[in-house]
PDB file of N, CA and C in Angstrom:
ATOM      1  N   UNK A   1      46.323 -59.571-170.756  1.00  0.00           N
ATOM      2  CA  UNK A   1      47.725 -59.536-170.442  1.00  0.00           C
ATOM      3  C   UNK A   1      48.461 -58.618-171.411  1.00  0.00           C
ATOM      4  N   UNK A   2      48.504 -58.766-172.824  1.00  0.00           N
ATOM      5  CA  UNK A   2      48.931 -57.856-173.802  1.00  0.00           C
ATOM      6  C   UNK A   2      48.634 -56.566-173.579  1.00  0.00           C
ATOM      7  N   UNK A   3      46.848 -56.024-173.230  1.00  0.00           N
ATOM      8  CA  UNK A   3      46.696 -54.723-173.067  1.00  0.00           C
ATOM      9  C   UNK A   3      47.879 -53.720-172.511  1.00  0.00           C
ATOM     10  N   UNK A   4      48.364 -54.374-170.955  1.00  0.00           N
ATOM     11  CA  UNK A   4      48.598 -54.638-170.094  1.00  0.00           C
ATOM     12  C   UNK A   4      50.181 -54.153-170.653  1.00  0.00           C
ATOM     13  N   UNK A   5      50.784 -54.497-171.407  1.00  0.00           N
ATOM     14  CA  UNK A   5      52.118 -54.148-171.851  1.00  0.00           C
ATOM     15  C   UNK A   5      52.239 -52.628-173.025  1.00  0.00           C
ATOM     16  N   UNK A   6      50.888 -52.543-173.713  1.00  0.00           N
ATOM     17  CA  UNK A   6      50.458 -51.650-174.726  1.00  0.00           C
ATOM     18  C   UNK A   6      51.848 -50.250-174.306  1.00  0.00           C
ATOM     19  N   UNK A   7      52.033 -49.885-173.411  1.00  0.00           N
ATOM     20  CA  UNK A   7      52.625 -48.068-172.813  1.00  0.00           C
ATOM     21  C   UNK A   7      53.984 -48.699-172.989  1.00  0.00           C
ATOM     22  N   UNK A   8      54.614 -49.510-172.788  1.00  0.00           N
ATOM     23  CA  UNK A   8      56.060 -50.214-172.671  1.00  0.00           C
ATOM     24  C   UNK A   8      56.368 -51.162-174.269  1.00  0.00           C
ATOM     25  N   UNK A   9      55.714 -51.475-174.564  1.00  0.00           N
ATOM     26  CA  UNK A   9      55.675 -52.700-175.543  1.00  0.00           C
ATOM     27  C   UNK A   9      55.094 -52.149-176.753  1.00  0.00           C
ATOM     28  N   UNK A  10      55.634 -52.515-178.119  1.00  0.00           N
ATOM     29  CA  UNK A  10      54.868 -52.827-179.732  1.00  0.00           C
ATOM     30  C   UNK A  10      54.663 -54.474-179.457  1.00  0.00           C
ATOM     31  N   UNK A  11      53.151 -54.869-179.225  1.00  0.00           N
ATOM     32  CA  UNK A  11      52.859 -56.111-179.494  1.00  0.00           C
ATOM     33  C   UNK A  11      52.144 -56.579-180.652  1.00  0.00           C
ATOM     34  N   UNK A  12      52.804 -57.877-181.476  1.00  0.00           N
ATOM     35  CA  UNK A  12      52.496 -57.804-183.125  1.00  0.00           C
ATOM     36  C   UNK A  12      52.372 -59.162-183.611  1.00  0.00           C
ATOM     37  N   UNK A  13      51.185 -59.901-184.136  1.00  0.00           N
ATOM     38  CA  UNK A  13      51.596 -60.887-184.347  1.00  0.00           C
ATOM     39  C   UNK A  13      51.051 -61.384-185.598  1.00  0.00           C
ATOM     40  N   UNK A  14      51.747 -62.898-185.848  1.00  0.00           N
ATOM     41  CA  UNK A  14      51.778 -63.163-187.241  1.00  0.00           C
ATOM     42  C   UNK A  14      52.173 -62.649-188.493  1.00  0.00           C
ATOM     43  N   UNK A  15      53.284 -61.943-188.674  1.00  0.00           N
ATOM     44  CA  UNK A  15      53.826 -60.935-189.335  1.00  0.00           C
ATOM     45  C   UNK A  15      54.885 -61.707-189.807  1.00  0.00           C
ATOM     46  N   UNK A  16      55.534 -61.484-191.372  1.00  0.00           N
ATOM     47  CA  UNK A  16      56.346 -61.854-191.645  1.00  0.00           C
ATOM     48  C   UNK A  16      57.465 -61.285-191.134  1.00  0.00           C
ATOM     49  N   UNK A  17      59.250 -62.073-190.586  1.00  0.00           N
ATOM     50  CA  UNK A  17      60.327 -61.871-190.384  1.00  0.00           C
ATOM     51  C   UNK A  17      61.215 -63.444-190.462  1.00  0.00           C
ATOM     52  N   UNK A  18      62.553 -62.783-191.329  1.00  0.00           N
ATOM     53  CA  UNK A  18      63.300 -63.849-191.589  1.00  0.00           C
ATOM     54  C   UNK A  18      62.290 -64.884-192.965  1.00  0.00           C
ATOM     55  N   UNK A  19      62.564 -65.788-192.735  1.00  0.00           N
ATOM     56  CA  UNK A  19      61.749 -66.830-193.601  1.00  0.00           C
ATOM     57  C   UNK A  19      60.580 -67.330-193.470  1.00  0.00           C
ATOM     58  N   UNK A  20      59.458 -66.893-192.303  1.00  0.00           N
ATOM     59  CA  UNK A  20      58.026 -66.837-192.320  1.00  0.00           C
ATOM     60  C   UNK A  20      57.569 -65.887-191.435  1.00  0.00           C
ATOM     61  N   UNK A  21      56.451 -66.324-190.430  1.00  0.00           N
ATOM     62  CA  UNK A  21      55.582 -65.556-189.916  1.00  0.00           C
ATOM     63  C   UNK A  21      55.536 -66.109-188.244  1.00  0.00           C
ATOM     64  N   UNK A  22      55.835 -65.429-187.670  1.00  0.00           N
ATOM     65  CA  UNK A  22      56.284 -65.728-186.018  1.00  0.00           C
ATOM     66  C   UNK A  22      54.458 -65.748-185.290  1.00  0.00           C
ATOM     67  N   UNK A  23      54.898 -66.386-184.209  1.00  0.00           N
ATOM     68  CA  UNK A  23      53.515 -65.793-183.768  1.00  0.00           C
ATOM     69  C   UNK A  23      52.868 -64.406-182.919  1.00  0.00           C
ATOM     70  N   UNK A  24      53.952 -64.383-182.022  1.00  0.00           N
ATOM     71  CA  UNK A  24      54.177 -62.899-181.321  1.00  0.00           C
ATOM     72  C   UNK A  24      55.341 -62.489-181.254  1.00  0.00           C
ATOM     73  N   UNK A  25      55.238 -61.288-180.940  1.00  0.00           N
ATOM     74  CA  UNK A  25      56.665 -60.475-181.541  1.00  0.00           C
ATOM     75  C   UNK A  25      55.863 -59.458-180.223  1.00  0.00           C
ATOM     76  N   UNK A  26      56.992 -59.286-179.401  1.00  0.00           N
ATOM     77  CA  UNK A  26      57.147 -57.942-177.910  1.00  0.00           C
ATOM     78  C   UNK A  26      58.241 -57.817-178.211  1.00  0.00           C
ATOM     79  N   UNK A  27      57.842 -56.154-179.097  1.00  0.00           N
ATOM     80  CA  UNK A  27      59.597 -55.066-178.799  1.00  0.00           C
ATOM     81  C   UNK A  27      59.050 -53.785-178.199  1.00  0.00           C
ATOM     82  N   UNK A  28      60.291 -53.880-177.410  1.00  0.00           N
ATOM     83  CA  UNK A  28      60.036 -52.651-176.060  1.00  0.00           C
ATOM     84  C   UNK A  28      60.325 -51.405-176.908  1.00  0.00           C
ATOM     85  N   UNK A  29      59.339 -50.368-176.696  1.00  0.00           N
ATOM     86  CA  UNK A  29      59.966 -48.873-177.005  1.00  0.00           C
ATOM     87  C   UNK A  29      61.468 -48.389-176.782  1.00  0.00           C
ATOM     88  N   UNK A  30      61.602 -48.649-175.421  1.00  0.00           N
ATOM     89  CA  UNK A  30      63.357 -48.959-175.452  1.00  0.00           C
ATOM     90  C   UNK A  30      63.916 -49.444-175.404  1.00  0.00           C
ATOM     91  N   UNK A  31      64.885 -49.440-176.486  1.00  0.00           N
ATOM     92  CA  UNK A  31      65.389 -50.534-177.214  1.00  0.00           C
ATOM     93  C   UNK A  31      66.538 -50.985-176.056  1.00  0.00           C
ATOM     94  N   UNK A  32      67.122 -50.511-174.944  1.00  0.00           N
ATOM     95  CA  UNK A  32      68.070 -51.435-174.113  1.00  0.00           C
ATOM     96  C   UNK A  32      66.930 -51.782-172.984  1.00  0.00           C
ATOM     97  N   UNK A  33      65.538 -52.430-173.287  1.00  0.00           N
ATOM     98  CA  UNK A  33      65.059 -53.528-172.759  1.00  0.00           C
ATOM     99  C   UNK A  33      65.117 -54.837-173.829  1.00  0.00           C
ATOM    100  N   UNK A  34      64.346 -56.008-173.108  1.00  0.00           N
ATOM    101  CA  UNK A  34      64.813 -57.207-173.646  1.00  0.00           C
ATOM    102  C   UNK A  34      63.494 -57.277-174.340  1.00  0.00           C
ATOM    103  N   UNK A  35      63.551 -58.081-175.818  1.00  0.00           N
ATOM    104  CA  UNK A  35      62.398 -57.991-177.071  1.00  0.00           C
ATOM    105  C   UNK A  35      62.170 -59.390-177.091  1.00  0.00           C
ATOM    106  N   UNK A  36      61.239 -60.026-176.990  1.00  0.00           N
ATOM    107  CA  UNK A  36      60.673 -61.439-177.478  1.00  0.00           C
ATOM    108  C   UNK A  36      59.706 -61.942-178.369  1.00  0.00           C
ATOM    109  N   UNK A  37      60.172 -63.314-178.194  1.00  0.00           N
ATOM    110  CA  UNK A  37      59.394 -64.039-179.745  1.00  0.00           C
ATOM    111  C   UNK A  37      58.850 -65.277-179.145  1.00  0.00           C
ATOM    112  N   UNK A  38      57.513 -65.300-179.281  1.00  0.00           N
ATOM    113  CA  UNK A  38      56.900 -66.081-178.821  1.00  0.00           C
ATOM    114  C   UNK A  38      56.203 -67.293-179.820  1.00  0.00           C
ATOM    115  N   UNK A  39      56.662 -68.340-179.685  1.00  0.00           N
ATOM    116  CA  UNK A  39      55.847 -69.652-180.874  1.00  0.00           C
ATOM    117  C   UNK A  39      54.960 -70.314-180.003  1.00  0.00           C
ATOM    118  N   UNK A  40      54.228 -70.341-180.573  1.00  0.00           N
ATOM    119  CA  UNK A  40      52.984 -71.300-180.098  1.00  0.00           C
ATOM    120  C   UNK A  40      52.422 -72.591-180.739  1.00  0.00           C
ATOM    121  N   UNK A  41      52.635 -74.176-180.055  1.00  0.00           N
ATOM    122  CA  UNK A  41      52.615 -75.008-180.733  1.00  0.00           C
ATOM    123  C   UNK A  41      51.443 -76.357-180.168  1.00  0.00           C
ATOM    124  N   UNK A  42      50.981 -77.054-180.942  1.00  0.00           N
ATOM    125  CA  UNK A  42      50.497 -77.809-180.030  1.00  0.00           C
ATOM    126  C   UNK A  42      50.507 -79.149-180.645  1.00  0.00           C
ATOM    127  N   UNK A  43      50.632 -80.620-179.423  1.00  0.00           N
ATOM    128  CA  UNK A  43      51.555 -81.518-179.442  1.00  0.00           C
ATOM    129  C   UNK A  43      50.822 -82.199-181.019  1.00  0.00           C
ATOM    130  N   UNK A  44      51.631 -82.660-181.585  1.00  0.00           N
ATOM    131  CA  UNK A  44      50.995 -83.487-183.196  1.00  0.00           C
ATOM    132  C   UNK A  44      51.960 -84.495-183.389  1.00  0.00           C
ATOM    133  N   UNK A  45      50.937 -85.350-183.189  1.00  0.00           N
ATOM    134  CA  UNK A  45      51.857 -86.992-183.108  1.00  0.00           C
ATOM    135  C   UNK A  45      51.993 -87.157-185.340  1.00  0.00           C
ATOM    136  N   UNK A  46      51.300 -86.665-186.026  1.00  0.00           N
ATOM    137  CA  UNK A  46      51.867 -86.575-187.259  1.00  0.00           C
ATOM    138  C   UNK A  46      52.898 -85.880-187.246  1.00  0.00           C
ATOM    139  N   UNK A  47      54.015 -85.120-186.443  1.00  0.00           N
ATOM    140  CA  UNK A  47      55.468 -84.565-186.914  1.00  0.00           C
ATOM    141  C   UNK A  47      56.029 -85.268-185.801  1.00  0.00           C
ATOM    142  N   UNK A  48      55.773 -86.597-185.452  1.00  0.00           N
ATOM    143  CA  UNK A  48      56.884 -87.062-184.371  1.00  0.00           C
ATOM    144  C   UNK A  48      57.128 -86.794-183.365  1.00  0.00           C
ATOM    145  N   UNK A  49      55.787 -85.997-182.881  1.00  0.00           N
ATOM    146  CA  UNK A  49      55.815 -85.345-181.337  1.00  0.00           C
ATOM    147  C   UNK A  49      55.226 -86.248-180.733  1.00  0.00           C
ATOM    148  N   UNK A  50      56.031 -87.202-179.837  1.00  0.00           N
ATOM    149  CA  UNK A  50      55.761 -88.088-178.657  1.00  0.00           C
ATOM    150  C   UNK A  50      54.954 -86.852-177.286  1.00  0.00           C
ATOM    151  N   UNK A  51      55.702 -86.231-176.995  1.00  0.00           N
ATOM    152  CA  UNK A  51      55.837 -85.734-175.470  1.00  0.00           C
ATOM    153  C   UNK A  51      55.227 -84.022-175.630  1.00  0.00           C
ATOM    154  N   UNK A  52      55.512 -82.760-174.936  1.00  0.00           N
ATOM    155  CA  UNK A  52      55.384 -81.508-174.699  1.00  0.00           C
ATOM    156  C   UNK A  52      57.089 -81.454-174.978  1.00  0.00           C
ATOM    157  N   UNK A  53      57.299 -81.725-174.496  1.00  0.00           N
ATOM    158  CA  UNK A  53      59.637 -81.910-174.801  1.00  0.00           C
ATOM    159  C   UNK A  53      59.967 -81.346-176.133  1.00  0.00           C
ATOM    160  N   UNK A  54      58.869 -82.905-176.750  1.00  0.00           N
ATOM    161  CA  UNK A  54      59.593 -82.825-178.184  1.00  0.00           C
ATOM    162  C   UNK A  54      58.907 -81.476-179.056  1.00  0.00           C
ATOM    163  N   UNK A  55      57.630 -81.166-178.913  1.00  0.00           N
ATOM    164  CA  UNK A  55      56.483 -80.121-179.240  1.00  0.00           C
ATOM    165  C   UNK A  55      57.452 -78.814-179.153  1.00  0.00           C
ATOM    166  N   UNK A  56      57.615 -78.797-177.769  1.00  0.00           N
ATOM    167  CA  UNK A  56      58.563 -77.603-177.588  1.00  0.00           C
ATOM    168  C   UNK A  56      60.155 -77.811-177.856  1.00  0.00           C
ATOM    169  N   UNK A  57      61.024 -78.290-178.454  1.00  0.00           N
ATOM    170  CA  UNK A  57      61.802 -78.308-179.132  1.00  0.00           C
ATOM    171  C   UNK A  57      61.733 -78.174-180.832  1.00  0.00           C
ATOM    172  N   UNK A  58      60.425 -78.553-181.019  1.00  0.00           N
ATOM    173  CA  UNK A  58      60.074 -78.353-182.628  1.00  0.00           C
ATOM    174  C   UNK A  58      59.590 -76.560-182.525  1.00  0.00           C
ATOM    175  N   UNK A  59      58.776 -75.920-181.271  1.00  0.00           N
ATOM    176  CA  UNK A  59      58.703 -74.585-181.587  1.00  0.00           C
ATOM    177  C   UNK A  59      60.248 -73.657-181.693  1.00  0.00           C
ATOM    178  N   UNK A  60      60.972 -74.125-180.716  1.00  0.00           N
ATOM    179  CA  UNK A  60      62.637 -73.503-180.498  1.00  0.00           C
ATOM    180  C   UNK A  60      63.333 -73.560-182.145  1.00  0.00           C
ATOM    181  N   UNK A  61      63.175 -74.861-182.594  1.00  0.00           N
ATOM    182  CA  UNK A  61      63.279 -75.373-183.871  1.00  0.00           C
ATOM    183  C   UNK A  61      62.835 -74.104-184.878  1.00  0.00           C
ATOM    184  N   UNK A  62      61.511 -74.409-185.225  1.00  0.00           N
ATOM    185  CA  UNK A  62      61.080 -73.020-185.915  1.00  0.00           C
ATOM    186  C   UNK A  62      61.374 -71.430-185.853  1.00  0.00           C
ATOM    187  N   UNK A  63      61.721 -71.346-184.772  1.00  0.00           N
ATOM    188  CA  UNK A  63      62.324 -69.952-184.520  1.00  0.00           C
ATOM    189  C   UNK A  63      63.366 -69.834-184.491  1.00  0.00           C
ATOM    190  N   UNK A  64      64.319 -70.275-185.209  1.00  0.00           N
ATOM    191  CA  UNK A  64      65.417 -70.875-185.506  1.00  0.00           C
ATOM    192  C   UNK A  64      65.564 -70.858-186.884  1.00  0.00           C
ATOM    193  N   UNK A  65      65.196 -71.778-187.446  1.00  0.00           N
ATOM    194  CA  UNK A  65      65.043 -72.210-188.761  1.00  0.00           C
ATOM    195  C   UNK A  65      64.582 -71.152-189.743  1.00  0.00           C
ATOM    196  N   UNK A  66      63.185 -69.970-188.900  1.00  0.00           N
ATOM    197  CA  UNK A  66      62.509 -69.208-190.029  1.00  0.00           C
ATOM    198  C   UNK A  66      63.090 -67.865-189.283  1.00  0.00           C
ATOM    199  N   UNK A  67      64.202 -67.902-188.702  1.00  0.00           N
ATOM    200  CA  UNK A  67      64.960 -66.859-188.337  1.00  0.00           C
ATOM    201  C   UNK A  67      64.454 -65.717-188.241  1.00  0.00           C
ATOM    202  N   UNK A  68      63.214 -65.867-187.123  1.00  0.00           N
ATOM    203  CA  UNK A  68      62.410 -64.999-186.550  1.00  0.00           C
ATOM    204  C   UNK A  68      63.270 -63.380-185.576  1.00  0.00           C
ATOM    205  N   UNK A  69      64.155 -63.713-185.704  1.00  0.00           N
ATOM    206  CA  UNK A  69      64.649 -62.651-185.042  1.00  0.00           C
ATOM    207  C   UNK A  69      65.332 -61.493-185.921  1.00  0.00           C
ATOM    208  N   UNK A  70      65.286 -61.856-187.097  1.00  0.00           N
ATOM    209  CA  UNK A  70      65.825 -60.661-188.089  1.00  0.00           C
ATOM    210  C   UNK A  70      64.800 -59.843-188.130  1.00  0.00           C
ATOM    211  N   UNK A  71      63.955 -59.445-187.839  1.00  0.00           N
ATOM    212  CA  UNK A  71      62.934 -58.024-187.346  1.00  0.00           C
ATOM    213  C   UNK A  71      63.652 -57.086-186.807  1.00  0.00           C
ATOM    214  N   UNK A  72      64.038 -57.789-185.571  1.00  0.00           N
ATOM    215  CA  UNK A  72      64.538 -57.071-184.319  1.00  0.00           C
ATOM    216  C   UNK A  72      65.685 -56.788-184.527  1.00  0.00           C
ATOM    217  N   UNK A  73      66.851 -57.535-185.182  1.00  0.00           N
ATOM    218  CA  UNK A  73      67.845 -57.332-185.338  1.00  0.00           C
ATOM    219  C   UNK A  73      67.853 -56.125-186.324  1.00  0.00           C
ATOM    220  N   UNK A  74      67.297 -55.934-187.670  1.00  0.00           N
ATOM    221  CA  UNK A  74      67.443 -54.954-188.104  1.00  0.00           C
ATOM    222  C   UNK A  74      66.855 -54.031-187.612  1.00  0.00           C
ATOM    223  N   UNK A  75      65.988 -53.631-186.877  1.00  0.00           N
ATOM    224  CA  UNK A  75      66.062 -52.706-185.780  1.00  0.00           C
ATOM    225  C   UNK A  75      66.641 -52.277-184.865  1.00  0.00           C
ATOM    226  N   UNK A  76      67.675 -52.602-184.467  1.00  0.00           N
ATOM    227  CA  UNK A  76      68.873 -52.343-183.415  1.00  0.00           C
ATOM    228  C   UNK A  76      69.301 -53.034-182.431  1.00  0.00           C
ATOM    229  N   UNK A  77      67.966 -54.684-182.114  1.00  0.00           N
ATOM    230  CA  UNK A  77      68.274 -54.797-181.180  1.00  0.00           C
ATOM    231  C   UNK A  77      69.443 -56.207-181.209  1.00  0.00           C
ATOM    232  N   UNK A  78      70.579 -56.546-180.217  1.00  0.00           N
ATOM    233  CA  UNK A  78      71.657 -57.282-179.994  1.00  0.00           C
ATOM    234  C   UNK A  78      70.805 -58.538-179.785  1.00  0.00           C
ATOM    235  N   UNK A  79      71.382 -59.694-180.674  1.00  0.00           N
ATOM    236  CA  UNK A  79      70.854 -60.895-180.342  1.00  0.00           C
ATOM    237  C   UNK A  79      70.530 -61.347-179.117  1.00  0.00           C
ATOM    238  N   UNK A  80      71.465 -60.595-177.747  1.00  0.00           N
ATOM    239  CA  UNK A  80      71.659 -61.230-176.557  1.00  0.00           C
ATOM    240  C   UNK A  80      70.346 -60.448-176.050  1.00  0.00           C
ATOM    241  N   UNK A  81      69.842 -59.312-176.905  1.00  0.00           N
ATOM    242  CA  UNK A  81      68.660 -58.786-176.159  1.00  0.00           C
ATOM    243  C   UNK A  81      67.461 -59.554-176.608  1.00  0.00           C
ATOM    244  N   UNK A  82      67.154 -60.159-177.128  1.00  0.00           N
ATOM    245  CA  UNK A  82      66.109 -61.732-177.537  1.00  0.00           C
ATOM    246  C   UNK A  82      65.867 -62.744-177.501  1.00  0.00           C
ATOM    247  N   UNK A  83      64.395 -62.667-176.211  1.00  0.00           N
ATOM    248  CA  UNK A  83      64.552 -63.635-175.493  1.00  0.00           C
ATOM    249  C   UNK A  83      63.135 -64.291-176.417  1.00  0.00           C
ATOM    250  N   UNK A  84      63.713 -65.946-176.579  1.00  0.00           N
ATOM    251  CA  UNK A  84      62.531 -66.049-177.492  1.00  0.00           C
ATOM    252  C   UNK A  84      62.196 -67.785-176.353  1.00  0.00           C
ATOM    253  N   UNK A  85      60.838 -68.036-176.851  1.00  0.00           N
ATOM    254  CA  UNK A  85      59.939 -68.541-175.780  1.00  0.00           C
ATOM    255  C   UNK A  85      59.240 -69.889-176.782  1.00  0.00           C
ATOM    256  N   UNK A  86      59.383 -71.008-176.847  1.00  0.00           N
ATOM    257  CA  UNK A  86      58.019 -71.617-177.487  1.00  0.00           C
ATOM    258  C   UNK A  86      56.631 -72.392-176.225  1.00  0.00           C
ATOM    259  N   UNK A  87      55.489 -72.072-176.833  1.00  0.00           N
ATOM    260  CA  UNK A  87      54.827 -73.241-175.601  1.00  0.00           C
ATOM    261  C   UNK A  87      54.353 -74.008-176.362  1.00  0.00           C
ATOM    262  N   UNK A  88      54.173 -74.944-175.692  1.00  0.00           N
ATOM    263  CA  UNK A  88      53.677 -76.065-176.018  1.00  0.00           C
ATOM    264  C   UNK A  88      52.329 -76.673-175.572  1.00  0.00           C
ATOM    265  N   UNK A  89      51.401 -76.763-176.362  1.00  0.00           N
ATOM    266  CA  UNK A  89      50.120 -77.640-175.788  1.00  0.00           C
ATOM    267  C   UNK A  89      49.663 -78.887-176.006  1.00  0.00           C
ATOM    268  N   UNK A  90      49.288 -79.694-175.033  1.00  0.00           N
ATOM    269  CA  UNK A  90      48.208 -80.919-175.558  1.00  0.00           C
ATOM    270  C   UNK A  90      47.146 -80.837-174.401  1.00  0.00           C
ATOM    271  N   UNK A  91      45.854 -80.388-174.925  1.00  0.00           N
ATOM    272  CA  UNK A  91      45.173 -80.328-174.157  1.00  0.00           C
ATOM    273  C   UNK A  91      44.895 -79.127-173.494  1.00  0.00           C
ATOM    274  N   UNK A  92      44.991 -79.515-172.273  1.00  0.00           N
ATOM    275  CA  UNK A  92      44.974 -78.244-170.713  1.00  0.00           C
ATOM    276  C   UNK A  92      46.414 -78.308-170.349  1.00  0.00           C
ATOM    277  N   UNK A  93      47.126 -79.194-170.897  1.00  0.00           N
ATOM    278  CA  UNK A  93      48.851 -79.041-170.042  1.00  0.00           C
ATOM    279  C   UNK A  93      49.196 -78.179-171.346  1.00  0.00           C
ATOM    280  N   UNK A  94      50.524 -77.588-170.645  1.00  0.00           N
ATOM    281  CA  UNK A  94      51.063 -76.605-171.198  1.00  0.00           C
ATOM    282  C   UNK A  94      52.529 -76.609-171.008  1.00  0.00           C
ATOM    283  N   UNK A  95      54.030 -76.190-171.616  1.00  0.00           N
ATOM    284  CA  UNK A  95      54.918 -76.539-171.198  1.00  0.00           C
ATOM    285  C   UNK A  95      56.075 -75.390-171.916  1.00  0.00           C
ATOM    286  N   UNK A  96      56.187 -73.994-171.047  1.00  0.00           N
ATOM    287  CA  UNK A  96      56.975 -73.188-171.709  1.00  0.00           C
ATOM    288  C   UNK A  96      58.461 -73.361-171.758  1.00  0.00           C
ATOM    289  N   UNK A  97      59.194 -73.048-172.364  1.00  0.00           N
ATOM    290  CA  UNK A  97      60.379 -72.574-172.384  1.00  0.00           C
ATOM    291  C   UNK A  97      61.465 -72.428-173.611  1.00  0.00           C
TER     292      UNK A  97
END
């Protein structure tokens, strides 16, 4: 799927921005397309994750918190152009948004 974006896309991951290390990072060559941040999490009843809900509110959380989007921002792009994504796993279920 990544290959797949390589001609349109810088795809980059685990890289420090803001206060840690994101997991994927898609910024478009041109910069008035939309750039994303992708967290990847999976469910851990040791941080109080009942559900995929709560899993994926703790990834939104982190990308948030370690203010994963100051990459992009000091690169030019407008907050409103960053669209950022966490998923969530337990198992084989999966639960983006």
């Amino acid at each position: 799927m990544v290959v797949n974006l390589s001609d349109a896309y810088k795809v980059r991951s685990n890289r420090e921005s803001g206060f840690g290390r994101y997991d994927v990072m898609i910024e478009p060559f041109d910069k008035s397309k939309k750039a994303f941040i992708l967290e990847f999490k999976v469910l851990d009843p040791d941080e109080d994750e009942k559900t995929l809900e709560d899993t994926l509110a703790n990834a939104h959380a982190q990308i948030e918190e370690k203010q994963y989007e100051a990459e992009l921002i000091s690169s030019g792009y407008a907050p409103e152009q960053i669209r950022k994504y966490g998923f969530a796993f337990r198992g084989k279920e999966c639960l983006i948004g």
